[in-house]
Protein backbone atom coordinates (compact mmCIF):
# COMPACT_ATOMS: atom_id res chain seq x y z
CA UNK A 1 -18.31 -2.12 -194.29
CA UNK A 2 -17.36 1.33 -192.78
CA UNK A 3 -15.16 3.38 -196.14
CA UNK A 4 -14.21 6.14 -193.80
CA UNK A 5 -13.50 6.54 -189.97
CA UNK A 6 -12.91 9.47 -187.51
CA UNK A 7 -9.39 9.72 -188.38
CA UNK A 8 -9.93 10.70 -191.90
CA UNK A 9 -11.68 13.76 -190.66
CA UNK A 10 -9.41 17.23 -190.75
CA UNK A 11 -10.54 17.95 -187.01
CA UNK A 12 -7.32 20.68 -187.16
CA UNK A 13 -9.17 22.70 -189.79
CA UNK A 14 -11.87 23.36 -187.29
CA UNK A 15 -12.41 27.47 -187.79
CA UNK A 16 -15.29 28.39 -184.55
CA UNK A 17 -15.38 32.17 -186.58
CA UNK A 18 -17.48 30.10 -189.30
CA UNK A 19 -20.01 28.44 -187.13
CA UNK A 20 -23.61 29.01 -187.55
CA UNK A 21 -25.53 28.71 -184.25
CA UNK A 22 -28.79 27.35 -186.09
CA UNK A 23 -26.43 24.95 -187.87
CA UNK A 24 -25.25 23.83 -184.78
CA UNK A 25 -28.93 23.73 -183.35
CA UNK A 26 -29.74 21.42 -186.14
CA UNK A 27 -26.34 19.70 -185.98
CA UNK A 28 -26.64 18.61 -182.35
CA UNK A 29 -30.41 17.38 -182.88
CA UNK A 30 -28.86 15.54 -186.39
CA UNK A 31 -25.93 13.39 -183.97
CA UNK A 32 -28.62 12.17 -181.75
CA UNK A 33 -30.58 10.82 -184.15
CA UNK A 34 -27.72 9.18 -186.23
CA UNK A 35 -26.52 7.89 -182.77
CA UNK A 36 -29.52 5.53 -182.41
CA UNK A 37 -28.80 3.96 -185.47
CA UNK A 38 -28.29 0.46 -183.48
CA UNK A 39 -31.75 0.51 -181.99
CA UNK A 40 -32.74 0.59 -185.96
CA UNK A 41 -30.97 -2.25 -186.58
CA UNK A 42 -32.40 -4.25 -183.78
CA UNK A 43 -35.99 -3.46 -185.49
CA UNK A 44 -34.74 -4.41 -188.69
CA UNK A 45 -33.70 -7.97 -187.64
CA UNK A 46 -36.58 -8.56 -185.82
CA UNK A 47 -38.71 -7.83 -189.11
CA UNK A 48 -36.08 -10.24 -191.48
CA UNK A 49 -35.87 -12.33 -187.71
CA UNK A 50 -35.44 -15.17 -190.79
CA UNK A 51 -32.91 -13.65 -193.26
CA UNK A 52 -29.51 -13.50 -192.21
CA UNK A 53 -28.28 -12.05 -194.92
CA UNK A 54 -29.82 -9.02 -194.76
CA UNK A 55 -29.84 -8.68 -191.11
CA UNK A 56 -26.06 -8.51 -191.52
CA UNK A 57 -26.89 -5.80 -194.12
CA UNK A 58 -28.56 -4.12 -191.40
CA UNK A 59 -25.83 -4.81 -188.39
CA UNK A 60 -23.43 -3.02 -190.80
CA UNK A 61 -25.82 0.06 -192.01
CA UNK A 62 -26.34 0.78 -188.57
CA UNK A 63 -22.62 0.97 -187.62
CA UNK A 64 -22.41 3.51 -189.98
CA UNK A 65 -25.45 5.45 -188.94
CA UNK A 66 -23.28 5.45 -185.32
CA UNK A 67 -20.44 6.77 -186.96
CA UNK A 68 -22.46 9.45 -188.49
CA UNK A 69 -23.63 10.55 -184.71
CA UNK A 70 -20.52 10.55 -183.81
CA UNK A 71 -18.95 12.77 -186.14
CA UNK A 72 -21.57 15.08 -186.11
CA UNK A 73 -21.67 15.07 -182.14
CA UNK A 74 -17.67 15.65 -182.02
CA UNK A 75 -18.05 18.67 -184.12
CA UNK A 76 -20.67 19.93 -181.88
CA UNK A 77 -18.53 19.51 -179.27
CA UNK A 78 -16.01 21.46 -180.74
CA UNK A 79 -18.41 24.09 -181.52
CA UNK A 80 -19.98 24.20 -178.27
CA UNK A 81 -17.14 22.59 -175.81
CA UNK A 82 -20.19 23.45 -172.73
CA UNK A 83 -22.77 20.62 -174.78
CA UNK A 84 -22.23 16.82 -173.64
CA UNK A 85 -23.26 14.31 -175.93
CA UNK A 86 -23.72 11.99 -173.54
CA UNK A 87 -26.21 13.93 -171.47
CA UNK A 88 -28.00 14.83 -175.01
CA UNK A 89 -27.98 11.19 -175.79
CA UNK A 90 -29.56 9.67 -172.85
CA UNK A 91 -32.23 12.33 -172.55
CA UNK A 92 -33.01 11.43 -176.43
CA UNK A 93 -33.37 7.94 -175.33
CA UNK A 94 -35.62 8.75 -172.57
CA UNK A 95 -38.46 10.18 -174.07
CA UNK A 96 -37.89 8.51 -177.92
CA UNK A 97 -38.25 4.66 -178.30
CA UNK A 98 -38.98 2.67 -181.56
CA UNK A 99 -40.95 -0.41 -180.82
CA UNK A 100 -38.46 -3.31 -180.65
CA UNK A 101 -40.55 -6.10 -179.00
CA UNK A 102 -42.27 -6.13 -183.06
CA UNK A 103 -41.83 -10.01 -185.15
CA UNK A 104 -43.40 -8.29 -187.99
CA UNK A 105 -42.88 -4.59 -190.14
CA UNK A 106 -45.66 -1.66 -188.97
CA UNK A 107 -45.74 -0.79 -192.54
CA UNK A 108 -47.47 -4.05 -193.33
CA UNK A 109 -44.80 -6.27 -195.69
CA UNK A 110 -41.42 -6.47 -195.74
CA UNK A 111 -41.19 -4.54 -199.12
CA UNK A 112 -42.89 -2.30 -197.54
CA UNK A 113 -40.34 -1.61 -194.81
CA UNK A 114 -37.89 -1.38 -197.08
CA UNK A 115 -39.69 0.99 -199.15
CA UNK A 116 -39.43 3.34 -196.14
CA UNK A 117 -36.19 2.86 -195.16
CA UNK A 118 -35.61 4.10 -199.03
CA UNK A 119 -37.48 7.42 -198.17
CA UNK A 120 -35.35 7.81 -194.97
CA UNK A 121 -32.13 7.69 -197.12
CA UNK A 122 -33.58 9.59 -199.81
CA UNK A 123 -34.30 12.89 -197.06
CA UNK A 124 -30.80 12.56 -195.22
CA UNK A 125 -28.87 12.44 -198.13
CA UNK A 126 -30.82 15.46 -199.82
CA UNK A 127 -30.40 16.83 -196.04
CA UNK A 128 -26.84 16.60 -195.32
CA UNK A 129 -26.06 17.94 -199.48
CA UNK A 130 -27.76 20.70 -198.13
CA UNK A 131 -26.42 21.32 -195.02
CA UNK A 132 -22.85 20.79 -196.47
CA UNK A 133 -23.25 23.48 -198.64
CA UNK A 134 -25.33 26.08 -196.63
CA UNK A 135 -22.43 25.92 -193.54
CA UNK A 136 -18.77 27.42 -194.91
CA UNK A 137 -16.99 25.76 -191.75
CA UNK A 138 -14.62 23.61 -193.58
CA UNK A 139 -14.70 20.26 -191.24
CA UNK A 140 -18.68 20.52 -190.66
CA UNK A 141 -18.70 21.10 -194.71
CA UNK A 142 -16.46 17.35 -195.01
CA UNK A 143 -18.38 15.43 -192.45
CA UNK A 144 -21.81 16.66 -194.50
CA UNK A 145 -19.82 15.31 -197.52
CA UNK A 146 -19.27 11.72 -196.71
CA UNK A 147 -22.53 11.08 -194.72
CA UNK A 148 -24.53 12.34 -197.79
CA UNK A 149 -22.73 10.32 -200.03
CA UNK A 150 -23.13 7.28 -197.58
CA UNK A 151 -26.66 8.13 -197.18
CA UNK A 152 -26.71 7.79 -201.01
CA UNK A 153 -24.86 3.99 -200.99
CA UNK A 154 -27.26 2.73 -198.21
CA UNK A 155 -30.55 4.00 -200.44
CA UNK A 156 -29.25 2.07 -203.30
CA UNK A 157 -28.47 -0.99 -200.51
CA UNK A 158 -32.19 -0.87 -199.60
CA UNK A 159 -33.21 -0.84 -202.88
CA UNK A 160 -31.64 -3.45 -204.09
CA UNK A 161 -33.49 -5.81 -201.64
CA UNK A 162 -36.55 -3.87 -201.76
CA UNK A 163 -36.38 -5.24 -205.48
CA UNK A 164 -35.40 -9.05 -203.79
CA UNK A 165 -39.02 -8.89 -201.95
CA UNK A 166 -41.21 -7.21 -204.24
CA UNK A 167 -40.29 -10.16 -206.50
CA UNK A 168 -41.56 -12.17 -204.24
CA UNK A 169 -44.51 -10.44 -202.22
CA UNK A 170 -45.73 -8.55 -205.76
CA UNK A 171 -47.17 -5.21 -203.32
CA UNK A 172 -48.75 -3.27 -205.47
CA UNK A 173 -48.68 -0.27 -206.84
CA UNK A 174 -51.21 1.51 -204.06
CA UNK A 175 -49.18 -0.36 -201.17
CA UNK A 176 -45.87 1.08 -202.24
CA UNK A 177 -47.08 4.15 -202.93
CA UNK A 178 -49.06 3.85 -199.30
CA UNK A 179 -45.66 3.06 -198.15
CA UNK A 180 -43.80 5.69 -199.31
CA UNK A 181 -45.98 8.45 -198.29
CA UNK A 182 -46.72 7.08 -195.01
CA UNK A 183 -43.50 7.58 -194.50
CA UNK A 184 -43.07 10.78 -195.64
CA UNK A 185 -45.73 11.83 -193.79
CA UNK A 186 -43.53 10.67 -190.72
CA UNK A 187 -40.66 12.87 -191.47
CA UNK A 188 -42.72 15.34 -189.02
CA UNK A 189 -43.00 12.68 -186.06
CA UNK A 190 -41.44 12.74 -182.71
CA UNK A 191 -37.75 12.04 -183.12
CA UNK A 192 -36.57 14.77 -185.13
CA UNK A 193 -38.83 17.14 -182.75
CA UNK A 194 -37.81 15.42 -179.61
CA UNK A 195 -33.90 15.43 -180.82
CA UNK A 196 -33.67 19.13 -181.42
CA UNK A 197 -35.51 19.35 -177.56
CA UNK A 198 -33.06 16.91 -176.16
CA UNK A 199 -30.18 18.41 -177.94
CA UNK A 200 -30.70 22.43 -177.29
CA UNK A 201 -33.44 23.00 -174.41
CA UNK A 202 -31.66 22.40 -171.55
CA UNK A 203 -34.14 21.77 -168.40
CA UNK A 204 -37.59 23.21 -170.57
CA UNK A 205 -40.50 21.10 -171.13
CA UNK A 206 -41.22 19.11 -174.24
CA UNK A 207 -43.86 20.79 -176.49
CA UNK A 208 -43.91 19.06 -179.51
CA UNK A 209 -45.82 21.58 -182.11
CA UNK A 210 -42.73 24.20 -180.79
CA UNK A 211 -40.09 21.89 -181.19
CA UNK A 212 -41.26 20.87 -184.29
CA UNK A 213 -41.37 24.03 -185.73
CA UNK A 214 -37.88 25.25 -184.51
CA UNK A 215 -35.74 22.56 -186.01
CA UNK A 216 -37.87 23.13 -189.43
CA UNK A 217 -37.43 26.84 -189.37
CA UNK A 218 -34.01 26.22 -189.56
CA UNK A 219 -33.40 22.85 -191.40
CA UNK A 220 -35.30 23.57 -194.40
CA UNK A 221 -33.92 26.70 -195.40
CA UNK A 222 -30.87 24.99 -196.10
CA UNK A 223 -32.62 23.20 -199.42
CA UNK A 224 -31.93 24.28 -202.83
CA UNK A 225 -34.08 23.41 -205.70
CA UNK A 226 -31.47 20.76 -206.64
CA UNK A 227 -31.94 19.10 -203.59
CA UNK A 228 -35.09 18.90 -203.56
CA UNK A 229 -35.81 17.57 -207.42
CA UNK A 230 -32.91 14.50 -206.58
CA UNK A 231 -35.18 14.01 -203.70
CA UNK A 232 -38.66 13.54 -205.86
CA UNK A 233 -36.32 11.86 -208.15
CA UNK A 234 -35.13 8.89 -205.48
CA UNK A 235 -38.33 8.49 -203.88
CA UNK A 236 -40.12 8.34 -206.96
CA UNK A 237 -37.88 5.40 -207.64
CA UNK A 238 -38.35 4.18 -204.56
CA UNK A 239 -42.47 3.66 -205.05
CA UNK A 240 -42.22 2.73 -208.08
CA UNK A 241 -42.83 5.55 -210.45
CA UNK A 242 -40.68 6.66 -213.37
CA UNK A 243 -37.89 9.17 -212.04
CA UNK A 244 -37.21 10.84 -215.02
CA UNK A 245 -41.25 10.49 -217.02
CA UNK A 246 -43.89 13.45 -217.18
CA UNK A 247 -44.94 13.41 -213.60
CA UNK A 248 -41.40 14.04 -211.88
CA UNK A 249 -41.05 17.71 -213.25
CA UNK A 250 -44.73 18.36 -212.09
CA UNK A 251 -44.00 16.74 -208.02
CA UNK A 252 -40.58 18.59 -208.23
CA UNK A 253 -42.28 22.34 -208.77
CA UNK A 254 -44.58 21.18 -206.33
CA UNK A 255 -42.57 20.09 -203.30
CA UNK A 256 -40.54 23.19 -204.25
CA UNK A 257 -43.25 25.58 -203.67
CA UNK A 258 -44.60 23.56 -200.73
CA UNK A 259 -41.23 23.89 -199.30
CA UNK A 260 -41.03 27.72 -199.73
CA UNK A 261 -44.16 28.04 -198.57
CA UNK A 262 -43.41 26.34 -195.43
CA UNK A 263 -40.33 27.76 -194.66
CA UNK A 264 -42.31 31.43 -194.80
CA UNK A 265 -44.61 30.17 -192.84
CA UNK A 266 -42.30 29.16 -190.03
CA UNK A 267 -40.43 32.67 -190.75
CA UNK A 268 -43.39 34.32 -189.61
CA UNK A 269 -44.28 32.05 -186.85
CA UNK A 270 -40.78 32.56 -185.03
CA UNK A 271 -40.91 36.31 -186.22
């Protein structure tokens, strides 16, 4: 199922004088997190534990997720040739763990699940668009490229069987809703806090509010209002509302000026 591999990469056109250091902050935390794609896959299976088809969905989603990390984690190692992946990786896996001993989805249905797995694709696409275009290092600027437009074929994947077991388990409107802004609401959890720790802090302690805040202070600068109104756009989808009715204008402006808001904030916090 993989379209592209390492090799298709233009590694040579590497240029260090065009690296970022918050990019690479955020790029580092971003490989680690892709990395553990095959961990999500073992969750997913054990969820659809009867469905074979789309556990092989999954296997395959996940492969790409690992080529992703890998991508990302090579460049970082070509911006940074002191940073080991490997070290990153492990101390990632340490002290972040998704609950695989589950028979049954935490978000309460299968449609459910998949409804969040939509949200997840519908932020790292939106995500790596943006980062692709803030960074002006030419290789970092193609890897951004293909993720986001993978990101963008594995939301419409999800969707599609989202649509398979709504058909059949009819959640409402208030459960997919539920379901889309519980995860959401997740965005702010552990991992991405815990990747940008394991990723950049060396021997420090974990303190998740801090953490937190430094990978947002740099990741969501990085959005444009274009990202951000495909975003509403796909998730809105994703729930169950119209993308393109009265009320996706109205959520756009507002996760707009929620964004800028928060992104001040955060300014003056690390001021």
């Amino acid at each position: 199922m993989t379209r592209w591999t390492l090799d298709d990469i233009a590694w040579e056109r590497f240029d260090p004088q065009r690296v970022d250091p918050d990019v690479l902050r955020v790029v580092k935390a971003a490989s680690l997190v892709e990395h553990n794609g095959g961990d999500y896959a073992t969750y997913l299976c054990n969820v659809f534990h009867d469905d074979p088809e789309f556990q092989a969905v999954a296997r395959a989603w996940a492969a790409e997720e690992v080529q992703h990390g890998q991508a990302l984690g090579r460049w970082a190692r070509l911006a940074d040739p002191s940073w080991s992946f490997d070290d990153s990786f492990r101390r990632f896996t340490a002290g972040f763990s998704l609950p695989l001993d589950v028979s049954s989805s935490v978000r309460g249905s299968r449609t459910g699940e998949l409804i969040a797995r939509c949200i997840v694709e519908t932020g790292t696409s939106s995500y790596y668009a943006a980062l692709g275009e803030a960074t002006s290092e030419p290789v970092l600027e193609q890897i951004c490229a293909k993720i986001a437009a993978d990101e963008l074929r594995h939301y419409k994947l999800f969707y599609t069987h989202m649509k398979r077991y709504q058909a059949a388990e009819r959640l409402g409107p208030w459960g997919r809703l539920r379901a889309g802004l519980g995860r959401i609401v997740e965005s702010a959890d552990d991992e991405l806090a815990y990747a940008y720790y394991a990723a950049n802090a060396g021997s420090a302690s974990y303190d998740r509010k801090s953490y937190s805040r430094a990978y947002a202070r740099r990741a969501y600068g990085y959005y444009r209002r274009a990202h951000v109104e495909r975003a509403i756009a796909m998730a809105m989808k994703a729930v169950g509302l119209k993308p393109n009715g009265r009320l996706a204008p109205w959520l756009a402006a507002l996760a707009w000026r929620l964004k800028e808001h928060r992104v001040r904030s955060l300014a003056r916090a690390g001021a």
